[in-house]
C-alpha atoms as a PDB file:
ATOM      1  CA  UNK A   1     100.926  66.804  71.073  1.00  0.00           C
ATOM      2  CA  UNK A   2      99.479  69.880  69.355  1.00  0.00           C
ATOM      3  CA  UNK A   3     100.130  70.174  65.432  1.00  0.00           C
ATOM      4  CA  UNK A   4     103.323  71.640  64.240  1.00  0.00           C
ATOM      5  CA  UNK A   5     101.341  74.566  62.224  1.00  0.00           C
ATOM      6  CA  UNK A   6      99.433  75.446  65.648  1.00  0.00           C
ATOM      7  CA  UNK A   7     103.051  75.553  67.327  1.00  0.00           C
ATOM      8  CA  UNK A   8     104.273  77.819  64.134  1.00  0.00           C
ATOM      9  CA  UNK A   9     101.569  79.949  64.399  1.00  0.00           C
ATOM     10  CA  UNK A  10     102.309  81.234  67.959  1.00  0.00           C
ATOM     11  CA  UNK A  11     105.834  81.302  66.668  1.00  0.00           C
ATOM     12  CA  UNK A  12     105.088  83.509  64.106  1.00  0.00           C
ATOM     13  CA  UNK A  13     102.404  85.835  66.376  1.00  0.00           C
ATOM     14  CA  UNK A  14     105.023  86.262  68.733  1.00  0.00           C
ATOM     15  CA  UNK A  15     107.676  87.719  66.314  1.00  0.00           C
ATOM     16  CA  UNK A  16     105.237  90.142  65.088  1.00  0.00           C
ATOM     17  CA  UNK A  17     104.322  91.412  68.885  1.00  0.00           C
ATOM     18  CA  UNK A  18     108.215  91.565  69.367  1.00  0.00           C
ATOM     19  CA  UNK A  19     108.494  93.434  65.623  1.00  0.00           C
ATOM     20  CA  UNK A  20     105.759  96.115  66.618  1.00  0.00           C
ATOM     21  CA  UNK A  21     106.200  97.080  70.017  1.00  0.00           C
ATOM     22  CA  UNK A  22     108.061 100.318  69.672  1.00  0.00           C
ATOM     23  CA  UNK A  23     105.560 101.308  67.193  1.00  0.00           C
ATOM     24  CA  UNK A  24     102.156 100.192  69.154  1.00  0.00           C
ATOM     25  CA  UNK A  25     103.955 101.802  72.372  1.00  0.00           C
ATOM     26  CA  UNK A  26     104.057 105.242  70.707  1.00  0.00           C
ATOM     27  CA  UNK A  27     101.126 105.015  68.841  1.00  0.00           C
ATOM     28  CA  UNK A  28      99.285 104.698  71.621  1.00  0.00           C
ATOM     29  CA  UNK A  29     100.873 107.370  73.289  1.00  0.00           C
ATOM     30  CA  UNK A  30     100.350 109.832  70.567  1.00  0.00           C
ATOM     31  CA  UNK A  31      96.783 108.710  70.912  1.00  0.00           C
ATOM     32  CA  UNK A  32      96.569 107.862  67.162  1.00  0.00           C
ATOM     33  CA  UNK A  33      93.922 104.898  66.797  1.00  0.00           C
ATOM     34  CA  UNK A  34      93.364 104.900  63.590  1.00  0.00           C
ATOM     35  CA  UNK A  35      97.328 104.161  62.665  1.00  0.00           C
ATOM     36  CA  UNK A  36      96.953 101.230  65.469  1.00  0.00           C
ATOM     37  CA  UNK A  37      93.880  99.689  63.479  1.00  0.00           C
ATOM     38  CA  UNK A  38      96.131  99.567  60.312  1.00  0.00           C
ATOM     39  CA  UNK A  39      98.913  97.444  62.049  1.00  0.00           C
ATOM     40  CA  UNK A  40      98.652  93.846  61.536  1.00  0.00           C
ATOM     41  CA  UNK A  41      95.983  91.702  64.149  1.00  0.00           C
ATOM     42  CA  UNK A  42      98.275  89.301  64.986  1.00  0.00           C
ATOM     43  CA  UNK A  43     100.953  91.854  66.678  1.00  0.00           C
ATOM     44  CA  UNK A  44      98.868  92.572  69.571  1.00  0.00           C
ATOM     45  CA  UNK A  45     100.121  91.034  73.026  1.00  0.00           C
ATOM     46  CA  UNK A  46      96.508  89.902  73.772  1.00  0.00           C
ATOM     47  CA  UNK A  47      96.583  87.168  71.077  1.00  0.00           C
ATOM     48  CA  UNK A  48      99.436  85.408  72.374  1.00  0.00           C
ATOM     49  CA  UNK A  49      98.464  82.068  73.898  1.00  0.00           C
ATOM     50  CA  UNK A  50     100.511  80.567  76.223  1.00  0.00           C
ATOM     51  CA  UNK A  51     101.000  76.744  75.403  1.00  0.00           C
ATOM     52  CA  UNK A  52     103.947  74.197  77.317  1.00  0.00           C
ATOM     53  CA  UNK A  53     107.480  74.479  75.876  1.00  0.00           C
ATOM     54  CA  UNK A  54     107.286  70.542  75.102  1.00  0.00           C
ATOM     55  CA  UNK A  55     104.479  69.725  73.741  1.00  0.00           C
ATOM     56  CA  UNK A  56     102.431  72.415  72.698  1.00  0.00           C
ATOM     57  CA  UNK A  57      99.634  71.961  74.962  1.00  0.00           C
ATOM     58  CA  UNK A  58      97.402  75.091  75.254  1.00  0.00           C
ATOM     59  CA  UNK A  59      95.691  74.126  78.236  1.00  0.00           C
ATOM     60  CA  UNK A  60      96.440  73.741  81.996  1.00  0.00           C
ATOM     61  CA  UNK A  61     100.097  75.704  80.953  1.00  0.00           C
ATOM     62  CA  UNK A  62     102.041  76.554  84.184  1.00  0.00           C
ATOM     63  CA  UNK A  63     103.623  80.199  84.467  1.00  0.00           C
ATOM     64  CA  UNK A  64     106.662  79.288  86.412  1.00  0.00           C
ATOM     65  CA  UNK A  65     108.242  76.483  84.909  1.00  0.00           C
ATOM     66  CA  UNK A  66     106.647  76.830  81.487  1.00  0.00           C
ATOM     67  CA  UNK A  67     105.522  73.693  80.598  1.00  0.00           C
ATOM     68  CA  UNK A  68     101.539  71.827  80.635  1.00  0.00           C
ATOM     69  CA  UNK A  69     100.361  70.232  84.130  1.00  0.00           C
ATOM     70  CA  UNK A  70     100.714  66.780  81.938  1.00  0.00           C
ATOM     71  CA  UNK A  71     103.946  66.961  81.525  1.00  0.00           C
ATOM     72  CA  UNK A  72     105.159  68.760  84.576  1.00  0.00           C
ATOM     73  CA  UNK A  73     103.615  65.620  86.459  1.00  0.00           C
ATOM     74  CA  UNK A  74     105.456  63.347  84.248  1.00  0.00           C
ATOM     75  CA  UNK A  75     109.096  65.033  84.774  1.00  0.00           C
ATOM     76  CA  UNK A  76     108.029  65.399  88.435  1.00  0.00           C
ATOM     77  CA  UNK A  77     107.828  62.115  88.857  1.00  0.00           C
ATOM     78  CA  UNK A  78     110.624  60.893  86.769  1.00  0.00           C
ATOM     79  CA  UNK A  79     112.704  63.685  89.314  1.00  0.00           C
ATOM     80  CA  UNK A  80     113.824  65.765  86.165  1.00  0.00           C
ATOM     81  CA  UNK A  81     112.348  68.894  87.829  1.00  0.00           C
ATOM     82  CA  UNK A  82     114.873  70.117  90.666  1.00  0.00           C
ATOM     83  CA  UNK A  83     113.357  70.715  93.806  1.00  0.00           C
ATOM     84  CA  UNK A  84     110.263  69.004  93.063  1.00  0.00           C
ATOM     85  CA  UNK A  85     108.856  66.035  94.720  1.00  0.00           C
ATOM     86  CA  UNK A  86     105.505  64.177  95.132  1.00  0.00           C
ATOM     87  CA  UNK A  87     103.597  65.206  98.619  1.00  0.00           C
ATOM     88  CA  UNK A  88     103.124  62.221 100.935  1.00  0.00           C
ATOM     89  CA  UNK A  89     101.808  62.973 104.456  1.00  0.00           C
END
């Protein structure tokens, strides 16, 4: 389980992308640099870390069903994932 202020922190860095990306957009257009320097660090899209929806885990995070390999193996095998079953051959 990741700590709560880690969690917040993405939270909060992916507010400020949302908050700025008119602005960045046609700053960047306009070709003006120096006015994207003076906007805050944390609301550029490259800082945003993916981490699983449950848990917070930063690592081993799975695009498609948004959650860490951990877990997804857990609810997989539970059978809370739809359409999702263990391979036996």
């Amino acid at each position: 389980m990741a700590k709560e202020s880690m969690k917040a922190r993405e939270v909060k860095r992916q507010e400020l992308v949302e908050k700025y990306a008119e602005k960045r957009k046609s700053l960047k257009e306009a070709g003006d640099y120096e006015a994207l320097q003076k906007l805050p660090k944390n609301s550029s899209p490259v800082r945003l870390h993916n981490r699983c929806k449950l848990t917070g885990r930063p690592r081993g995070y799975m695009r498609q069903f948004g959650i860490s390999r951990v877990t997804f193996r857990e609810m997989a095998n539970n059978g809370l994932i739809p359409g999702v079953r263990k391979a036996s051959w």
